[in-house]
C-alpha atoms as a PDB file:
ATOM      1  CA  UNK A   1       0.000   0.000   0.000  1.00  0.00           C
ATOM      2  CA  UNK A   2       1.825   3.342  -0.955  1.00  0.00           C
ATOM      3  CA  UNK A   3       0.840   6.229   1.288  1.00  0.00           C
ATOM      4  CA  UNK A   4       0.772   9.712   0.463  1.00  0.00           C
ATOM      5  CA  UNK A   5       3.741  12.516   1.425  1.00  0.00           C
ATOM      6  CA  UNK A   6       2.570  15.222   3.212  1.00  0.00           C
ATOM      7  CA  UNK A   7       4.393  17.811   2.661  1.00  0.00           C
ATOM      8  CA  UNK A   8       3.640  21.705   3.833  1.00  0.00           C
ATOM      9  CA  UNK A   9       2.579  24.363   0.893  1.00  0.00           C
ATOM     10  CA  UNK A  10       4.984  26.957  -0.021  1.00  0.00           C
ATOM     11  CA  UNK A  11       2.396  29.348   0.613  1.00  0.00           C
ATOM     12  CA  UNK A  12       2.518  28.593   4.544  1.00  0.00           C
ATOM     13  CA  UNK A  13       6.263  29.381   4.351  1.00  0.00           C
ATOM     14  CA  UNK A  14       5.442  32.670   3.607  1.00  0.00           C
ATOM     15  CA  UNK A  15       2.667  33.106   5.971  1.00  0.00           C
ATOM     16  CA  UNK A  16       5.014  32.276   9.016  1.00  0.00           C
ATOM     17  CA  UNK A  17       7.572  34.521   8.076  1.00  0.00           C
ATOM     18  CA  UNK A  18       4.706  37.390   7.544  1.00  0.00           C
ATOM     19  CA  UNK A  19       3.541  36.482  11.514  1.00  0.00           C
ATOM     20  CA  UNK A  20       6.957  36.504  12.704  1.00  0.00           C
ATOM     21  CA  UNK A  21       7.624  39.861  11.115  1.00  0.00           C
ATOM     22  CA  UNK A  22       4.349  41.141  12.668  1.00  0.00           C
ATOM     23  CA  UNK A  23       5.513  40.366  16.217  1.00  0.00           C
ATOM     24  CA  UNK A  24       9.042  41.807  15.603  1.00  0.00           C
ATOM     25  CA  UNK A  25       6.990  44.777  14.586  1.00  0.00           C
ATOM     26  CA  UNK A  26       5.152  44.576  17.701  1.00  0.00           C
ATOM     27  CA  UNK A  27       8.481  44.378  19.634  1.00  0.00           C
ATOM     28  CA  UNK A  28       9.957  47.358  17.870  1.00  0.00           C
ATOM     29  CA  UNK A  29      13.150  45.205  16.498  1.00  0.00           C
ATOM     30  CA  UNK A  30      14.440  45.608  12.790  1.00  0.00           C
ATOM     31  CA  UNK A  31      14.875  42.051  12.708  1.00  0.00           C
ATOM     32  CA  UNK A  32      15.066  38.504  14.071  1.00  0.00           C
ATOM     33  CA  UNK A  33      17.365  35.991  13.395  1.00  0.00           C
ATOM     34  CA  UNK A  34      17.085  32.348  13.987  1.00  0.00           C
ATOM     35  CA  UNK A  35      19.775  29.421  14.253  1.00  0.00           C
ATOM     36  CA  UNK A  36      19.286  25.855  14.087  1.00  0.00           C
ATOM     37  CA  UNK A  37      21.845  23.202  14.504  1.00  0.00           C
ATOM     38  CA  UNK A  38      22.031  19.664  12.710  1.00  0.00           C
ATOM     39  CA  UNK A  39      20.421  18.214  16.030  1.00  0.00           C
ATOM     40  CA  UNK A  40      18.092  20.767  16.265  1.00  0.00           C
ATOM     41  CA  UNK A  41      16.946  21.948  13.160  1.00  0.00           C
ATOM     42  CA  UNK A  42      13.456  22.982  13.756  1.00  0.00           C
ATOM     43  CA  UNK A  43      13.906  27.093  13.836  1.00  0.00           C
ATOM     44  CA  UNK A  44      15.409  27.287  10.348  1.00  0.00           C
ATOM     45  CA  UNK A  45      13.407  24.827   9.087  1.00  0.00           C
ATOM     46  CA  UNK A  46       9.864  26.019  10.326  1.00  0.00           C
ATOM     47  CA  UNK A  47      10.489  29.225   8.383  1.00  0.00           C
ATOM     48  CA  UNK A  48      12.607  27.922   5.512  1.00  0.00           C
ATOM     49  CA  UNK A  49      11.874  24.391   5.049  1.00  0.00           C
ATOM     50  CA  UNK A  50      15.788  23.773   5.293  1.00  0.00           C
ATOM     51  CA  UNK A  51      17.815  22.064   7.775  1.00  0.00           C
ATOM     52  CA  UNK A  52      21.381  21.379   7.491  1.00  0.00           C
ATOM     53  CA  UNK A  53      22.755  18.086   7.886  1.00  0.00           C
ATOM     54  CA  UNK A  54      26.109  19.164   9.916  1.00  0.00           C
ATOM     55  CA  UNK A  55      26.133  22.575   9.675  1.00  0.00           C
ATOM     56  CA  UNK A  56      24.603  25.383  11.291  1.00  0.00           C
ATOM     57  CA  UNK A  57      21.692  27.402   9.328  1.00  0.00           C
ATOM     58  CA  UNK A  58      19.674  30.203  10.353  1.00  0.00           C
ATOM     59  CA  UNK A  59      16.963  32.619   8.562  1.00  0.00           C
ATOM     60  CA  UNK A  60      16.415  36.547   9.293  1.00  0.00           C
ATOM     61  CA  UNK A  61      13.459  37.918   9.034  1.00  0.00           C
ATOM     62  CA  UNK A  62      12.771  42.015   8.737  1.00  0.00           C
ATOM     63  CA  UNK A  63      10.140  43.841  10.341  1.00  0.00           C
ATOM     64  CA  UNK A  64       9.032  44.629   6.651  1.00  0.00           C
ATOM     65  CA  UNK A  65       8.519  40.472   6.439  1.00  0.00           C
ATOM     66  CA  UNK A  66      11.370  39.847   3.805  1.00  0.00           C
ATOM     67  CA  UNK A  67      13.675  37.323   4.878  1.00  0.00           C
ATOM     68  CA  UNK A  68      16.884  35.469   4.319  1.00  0.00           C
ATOM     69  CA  UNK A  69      17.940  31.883   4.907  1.00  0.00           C
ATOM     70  CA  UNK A  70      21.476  31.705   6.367  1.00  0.00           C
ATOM     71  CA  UNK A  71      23.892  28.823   5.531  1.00  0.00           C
ATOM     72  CA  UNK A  72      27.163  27.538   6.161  1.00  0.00           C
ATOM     73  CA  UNK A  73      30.024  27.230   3.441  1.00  0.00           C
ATOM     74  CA  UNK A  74      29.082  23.865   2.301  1.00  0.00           C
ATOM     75  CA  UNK A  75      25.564  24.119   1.955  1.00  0.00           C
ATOM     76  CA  UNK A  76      24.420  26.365  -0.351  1.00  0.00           C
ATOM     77  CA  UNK A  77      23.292  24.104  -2.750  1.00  0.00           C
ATOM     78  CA  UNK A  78      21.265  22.025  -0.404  1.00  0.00           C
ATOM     79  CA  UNK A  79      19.960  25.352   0.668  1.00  0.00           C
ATOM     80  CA  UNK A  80      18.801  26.710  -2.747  1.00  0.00           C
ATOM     81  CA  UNK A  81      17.390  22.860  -3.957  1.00  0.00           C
ATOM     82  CA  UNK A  82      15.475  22.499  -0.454  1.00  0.00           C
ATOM     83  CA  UNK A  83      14.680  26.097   1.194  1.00  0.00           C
ATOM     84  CA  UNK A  84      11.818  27.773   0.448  1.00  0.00           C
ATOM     85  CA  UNK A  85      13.035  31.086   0.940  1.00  0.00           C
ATOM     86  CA  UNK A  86      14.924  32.888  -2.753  1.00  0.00           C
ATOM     87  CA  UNK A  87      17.453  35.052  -1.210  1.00  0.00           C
ATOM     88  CA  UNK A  88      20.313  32.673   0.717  1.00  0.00           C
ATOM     89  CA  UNK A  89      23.503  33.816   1.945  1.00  0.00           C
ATOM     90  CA  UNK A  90      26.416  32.051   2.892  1.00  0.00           C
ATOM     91  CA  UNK A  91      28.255  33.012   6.093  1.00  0.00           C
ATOM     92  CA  UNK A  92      31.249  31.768   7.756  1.00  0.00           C
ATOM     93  CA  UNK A  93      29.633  31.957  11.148  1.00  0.00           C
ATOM     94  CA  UNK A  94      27.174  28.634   9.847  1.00  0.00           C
ATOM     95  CA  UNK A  95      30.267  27.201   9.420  1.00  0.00           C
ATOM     96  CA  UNK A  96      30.535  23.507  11.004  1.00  0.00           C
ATOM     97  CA  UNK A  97      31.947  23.099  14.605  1.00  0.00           C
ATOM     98  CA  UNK A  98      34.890  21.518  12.990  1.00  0.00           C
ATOM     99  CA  UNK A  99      35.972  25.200  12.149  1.00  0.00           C
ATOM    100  CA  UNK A 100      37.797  25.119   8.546  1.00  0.00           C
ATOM    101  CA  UNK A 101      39.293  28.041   7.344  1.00  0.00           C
ATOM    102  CA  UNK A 102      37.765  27.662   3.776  1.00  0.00           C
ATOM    103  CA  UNK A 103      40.521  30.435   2.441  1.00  0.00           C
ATOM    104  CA  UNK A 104      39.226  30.472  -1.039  1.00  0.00           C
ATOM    105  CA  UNK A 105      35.448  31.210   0.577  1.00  0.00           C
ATOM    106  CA  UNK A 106      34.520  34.622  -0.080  1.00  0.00           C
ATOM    107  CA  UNK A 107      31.633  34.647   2.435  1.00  0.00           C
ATOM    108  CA  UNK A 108      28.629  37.179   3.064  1.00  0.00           C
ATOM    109  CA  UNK A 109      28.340  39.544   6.578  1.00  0.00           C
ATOM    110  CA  UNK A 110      25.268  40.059   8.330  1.00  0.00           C
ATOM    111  CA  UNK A 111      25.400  43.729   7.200  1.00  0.00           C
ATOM    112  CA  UNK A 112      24.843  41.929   3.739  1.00  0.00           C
ATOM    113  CA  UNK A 113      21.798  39.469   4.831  1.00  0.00           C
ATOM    114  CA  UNK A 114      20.339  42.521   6.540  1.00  0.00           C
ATOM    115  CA  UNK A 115      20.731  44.745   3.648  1.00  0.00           C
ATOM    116  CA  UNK A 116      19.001  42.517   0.968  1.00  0.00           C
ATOM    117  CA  UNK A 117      15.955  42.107   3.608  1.00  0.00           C
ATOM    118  CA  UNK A 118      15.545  46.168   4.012  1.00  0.00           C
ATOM    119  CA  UNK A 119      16.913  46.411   7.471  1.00  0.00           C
ATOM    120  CA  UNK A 120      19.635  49.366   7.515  1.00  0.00           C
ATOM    121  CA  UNK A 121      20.951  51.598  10.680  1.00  0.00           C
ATOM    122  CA  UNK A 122      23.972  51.887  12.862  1.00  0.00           C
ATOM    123  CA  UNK A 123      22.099  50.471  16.033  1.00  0.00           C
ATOM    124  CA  UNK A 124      19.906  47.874  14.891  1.00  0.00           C
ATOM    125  CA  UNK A 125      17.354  46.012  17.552  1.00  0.00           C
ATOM    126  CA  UNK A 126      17.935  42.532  16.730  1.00  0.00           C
ATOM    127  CA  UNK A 127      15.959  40.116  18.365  1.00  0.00           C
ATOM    128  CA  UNK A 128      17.130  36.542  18.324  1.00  0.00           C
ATOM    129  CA  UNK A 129      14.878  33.858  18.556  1.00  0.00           C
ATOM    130  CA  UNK A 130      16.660  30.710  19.195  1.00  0.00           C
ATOM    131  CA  UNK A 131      19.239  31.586  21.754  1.00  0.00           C
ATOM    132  CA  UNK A 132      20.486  28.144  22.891  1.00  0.00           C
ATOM    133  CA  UNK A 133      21.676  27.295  19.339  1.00  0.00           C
ATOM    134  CA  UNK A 134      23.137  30.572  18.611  1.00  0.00           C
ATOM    135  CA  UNK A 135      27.081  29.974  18.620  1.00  0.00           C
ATOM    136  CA  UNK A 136      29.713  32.579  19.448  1.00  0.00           C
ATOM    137  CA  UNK A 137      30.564  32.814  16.139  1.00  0.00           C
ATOM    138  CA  UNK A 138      26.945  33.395  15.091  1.00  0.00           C
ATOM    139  CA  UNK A 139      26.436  35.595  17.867  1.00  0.00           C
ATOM    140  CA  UNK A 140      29.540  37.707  17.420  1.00  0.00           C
ATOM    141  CA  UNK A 141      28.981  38.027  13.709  1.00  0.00           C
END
């Protein structure tokens, strides 16, 4: 007996990103940011419908509701064939907790995600969501 996949509409991607921005809205932040890990994958994924398999991924979302899915150096592919979000940026902080150097990487900033998803400013209120799997790196960046 073959069963059907469920799988979640495109459309509902869109709509949780569009909720998310209303609360940071609410909360008077620019923008959120959310991290997931390959263990815990559920905060990129609920927005993005990406996880990463052993590195770290993350989306940001504007007040505005445009957002971003983060990614480390080795998954941009999987990130652009699986996430449901266009824009994807590859940043050294998603890196794996291995820590390569990746010298020939020429990686994007946060000042870049941010940009492409509207949010500008010298002090920006940036709410994170998803604190325990926020990394130093991550969190520094």
């Amino acid at each position: 007996m073959m069963s059907s996949r469920v799988c979640i509409p495109d459309y509902e991607y869109k709509e949780r990103i569009a909720k998310a921005a209303k609360m940071i809205r609410e909360k008077g932040l620019d923008v959120m940011v959310v991290s997931s890990t390959e263990s815990d994958y559920a905060n990129a994924r609920y927005f993005s419908g990406f996880w990463p398999l052993f590195e770290r991924a993350g989306v940001a979302i504007s007040a505005s509701g445009d957002a971003a899915l983060l990614v480390g150096p080795e998954s941009a592919v999987f990130g652009r064939d699986f996430g449901k979000i266009d824009k994807i940026f590859v940043l050294k902080e998603f890196r794996e907790s291995a820590d390569p150097s990746y010298p020939e990487l020429h990686a994007d900033t946060f000042s870049d995600v941010f940009k492409a998803i509207g949010v500008s400013g010298k002090k920006l209120k940036i709410g994170l969501g998803s604190y325990v799997e926020c990394t130093l790196p991550i969190y520094e960046g």
